[in-house]
Protein backbone atom coordinates (compact mmCIF):
# COMPACT_ATOMS: atom_id res chain seq x y z
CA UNK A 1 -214.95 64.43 -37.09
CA UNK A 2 -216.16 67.87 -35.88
CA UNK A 3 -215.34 69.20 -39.12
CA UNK A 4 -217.02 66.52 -41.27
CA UNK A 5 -220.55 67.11 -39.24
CA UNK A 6 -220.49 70.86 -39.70
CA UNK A 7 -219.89 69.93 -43.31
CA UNK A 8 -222.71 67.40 -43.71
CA UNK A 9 -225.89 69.84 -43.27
CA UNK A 10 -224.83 72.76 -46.24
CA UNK A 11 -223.16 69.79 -48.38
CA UNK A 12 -226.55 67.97 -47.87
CA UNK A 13 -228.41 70.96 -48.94
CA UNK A 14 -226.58 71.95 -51.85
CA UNK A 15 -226.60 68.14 -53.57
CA UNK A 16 -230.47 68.18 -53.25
CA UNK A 17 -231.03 71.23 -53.95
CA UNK A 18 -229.78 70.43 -58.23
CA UNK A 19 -231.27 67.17 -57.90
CA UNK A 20 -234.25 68.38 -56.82
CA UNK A 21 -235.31 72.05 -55.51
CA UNK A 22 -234.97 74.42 -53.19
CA UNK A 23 -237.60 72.66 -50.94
CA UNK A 24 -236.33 68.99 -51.13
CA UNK A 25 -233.47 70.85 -50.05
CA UNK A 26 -234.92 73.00 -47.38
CA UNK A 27 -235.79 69.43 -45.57
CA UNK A 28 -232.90 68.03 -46.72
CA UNK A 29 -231.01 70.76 -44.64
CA UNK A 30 -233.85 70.26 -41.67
CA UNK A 31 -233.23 66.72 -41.22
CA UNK A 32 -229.36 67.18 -41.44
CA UNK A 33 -228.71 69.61 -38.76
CA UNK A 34 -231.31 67.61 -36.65
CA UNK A 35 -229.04 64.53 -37.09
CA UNK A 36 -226.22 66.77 -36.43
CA UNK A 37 -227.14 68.02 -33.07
CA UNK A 38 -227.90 64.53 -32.08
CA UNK A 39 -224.64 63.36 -33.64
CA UNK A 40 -223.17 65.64 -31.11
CA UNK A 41 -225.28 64.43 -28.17
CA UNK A 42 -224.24 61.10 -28.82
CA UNK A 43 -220.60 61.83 -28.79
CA UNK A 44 -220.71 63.89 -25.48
CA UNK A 45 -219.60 67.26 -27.04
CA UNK A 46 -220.67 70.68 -26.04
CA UNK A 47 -223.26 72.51 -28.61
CA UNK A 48 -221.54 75.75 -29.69
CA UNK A 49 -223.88 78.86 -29.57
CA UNK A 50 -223.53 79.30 -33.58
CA UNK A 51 -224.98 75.62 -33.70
CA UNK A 52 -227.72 76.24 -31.46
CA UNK A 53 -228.57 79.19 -33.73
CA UNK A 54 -228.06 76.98 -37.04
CA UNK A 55 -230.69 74.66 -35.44
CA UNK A 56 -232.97 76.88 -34.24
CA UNK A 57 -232.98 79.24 -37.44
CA UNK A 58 -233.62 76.08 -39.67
CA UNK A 59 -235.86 74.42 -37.99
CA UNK A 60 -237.96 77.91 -37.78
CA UNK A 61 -236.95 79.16 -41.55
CA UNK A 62 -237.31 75.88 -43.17
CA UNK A 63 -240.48 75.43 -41.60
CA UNK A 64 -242.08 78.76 -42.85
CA UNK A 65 -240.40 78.02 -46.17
CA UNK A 66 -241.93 74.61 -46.63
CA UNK A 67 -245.63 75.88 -45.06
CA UNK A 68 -246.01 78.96 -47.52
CA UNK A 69 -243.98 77.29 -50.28
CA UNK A 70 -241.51 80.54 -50.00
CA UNK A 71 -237.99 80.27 -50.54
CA UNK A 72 -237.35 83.63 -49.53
CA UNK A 73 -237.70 82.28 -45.76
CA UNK A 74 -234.26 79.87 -46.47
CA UNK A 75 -233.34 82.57 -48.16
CA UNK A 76 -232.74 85.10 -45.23
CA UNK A 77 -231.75 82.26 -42.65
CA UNK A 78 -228.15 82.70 -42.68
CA UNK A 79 -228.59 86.15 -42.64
CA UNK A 80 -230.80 85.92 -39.36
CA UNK A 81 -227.79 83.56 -37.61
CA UNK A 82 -224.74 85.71 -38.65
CA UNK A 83 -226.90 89.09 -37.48
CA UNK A 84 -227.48 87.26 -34.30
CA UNK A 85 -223.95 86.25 -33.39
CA UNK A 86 -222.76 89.79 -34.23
CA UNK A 87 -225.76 90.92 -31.58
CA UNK A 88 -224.25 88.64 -29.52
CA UNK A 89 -221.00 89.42 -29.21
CA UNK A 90 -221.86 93.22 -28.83
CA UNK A 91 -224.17 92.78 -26.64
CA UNK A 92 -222.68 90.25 -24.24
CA UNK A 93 -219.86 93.02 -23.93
CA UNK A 94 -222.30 95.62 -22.92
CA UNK A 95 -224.78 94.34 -21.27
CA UNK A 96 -223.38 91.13 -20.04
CA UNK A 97 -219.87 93.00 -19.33
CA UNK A 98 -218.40 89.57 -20.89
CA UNK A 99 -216.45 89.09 -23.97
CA UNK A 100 -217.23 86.07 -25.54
CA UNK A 101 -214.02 86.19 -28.28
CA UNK A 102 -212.05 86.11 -24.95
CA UNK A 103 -213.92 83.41 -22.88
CA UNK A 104 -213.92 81.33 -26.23
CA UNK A 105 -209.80 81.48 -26.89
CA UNK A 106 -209.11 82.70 -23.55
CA UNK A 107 -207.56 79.47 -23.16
CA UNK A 108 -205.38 79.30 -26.73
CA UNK A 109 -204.09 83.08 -26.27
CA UNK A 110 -202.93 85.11 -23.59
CA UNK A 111 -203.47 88.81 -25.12
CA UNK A 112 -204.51 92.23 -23.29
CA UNK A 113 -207.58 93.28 -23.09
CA UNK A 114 -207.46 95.67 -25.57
CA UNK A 115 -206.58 93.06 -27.85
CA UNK A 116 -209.40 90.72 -27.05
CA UNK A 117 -211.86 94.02 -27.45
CA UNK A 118 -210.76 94.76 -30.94
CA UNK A 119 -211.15 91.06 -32.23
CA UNK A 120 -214.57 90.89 -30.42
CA UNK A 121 -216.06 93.67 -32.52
CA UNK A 122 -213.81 92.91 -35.29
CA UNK A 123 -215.63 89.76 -35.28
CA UNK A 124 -219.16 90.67 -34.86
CA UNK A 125 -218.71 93.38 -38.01
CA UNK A 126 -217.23 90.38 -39.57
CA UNK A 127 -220.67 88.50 -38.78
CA UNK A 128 -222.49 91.43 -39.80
CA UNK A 129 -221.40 91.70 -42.74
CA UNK A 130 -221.77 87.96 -44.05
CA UNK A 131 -225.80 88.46 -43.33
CA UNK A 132 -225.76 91.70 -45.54
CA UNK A 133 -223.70 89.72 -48.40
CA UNK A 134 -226.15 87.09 -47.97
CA UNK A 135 -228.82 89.11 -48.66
CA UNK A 136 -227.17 91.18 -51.91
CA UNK A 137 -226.76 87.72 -53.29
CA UNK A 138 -229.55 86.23 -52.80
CA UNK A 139 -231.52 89.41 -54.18
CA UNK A 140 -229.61 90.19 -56.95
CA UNK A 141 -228.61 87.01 -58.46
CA UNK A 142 -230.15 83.74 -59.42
CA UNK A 143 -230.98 80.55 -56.65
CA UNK A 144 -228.61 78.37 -58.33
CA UNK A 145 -225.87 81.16 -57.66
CA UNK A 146 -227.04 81.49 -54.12
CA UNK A 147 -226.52 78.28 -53.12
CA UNK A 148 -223.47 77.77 -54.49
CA UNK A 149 -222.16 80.87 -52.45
CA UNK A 150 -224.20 78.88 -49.40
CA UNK A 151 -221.85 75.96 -49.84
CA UNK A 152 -218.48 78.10 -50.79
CA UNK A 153 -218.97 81.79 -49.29
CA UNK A 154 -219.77 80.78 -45.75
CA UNK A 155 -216.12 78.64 -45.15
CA UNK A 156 -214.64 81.51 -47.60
CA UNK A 157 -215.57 84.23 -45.75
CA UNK A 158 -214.67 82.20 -42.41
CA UNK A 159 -211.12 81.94 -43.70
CA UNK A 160 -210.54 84.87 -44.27
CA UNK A 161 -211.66 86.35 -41.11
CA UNK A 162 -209.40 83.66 -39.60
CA UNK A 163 -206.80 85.11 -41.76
CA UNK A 164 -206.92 88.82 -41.19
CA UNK A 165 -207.23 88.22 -37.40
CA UNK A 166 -203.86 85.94 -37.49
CA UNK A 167 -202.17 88.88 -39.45
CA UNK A 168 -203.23 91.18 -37.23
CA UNK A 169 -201.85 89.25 -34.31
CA UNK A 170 -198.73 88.63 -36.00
CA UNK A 171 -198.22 92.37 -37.03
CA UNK A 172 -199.32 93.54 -33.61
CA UNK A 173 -196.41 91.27 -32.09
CA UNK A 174 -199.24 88.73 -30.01
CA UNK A 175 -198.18 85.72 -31.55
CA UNK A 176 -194.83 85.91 -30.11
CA UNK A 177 -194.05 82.75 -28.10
CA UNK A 178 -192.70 83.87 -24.90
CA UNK A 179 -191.03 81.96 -22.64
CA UNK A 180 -189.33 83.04 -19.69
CA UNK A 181 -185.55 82.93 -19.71
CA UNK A 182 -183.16 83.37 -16.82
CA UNK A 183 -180.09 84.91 -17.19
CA UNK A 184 -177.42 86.03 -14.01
CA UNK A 185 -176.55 89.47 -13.45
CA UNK A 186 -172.54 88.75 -12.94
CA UNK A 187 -172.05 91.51 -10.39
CA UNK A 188 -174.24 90.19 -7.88
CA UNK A 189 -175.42 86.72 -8.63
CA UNK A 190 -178.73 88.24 -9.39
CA UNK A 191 -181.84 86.19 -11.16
CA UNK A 192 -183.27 88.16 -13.89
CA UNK A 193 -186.20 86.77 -15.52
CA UNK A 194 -186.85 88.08 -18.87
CA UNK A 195 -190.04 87.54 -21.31
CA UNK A 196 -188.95 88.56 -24.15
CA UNK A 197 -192.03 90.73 -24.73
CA UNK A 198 -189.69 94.02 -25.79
CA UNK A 199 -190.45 96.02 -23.19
């Protein structure tokens, strides 16, 4: 169900946007993430931080694009969230001496610290970079291209960052399931617990 809402706003967006243009669409894409974040109220589920800043950045961008009649507003929006959440992330690590990768999967994935430090900033370069390909798209090609790339680039480039940080896990050994085995030393009558972690 979570799924289908985070769907619903971009899907909305793109459908009105060739039926119509770009501001039909721009409160098209208003309205939808409104409904959204009520959608979510209504169910009782937490609002994640990346759909606070969807909402937010929407609300503010669509507005300015709908008052001056400007598309470029809309235009830089997800570039403005995916620049934020990188901030975030590096800046909740410094400042706020929390990693938010960690406290977000802490509960999925036991890995070392050193782990959880490489996929934080692995992530927010990941973020970083979506805003700049936002922006070389949406200057260098044509709208109709750009909003196709909002509806497919966004989950494409979420995949693969998805992807790369599985393979890294797996290649790095931290998708191992370890489970504690017992095993007697026959001398003594010893329990030995091992992990299985190779050291």
């Amino acid at each position: 169900m979570t799924q289908f809402l985070d769907f619903v706003p971009i899907a909305m967006f793109v459908a009105v946007y060739f039926a119509m243009d770009i501001y039909w669409a721009t409160g098209a894409l208003m309205a939808a993430v409104t409904l959204q974040v009520a959608a979510y109220r209504l169910m009782g589920r937490p609002l994640s931080r990346e759909l606070h800043l969807t909402f937010w950045a929407s609300l503010v961008f669509g507005g300015l694009t709908l008052a001056f009649r400007n598309e470029t507003f809309i235009q830089w929006k997800p570039t403005i969230v995916n620049w934020l959440l990188a901030a975030s992330l590096v800046g909740s690590f410094y400042v706020g001496r929390t990693n938010l990768m960690k406290q977000l999967l802490g509960k999925q994935l036991s890995l070392v610290d050193e782990v959880w430090t490489r996929l934080n900033f692995g992530w927010a370069f990941g973020f970083f970079l979506a805003g700049v390909l936002n922006l070389v798209v949406a200057y260098n090609f044509s709208m109709e291209f750009w909003v196709t790339y909002k509806l497919v680039g966004g989950f494409a480039l979420t995949f693969l960052y998805i992807v790369i940080t599985m393979v890294y896990l797996s290649r790095t050994g931290m998708l191992e399931h370890q489970q504690p085995t017992e095993r007697q030393d026959g001398d003594d009558g010893k329990t030995i617990t091992q992990s299985g972690s190779g050291d």
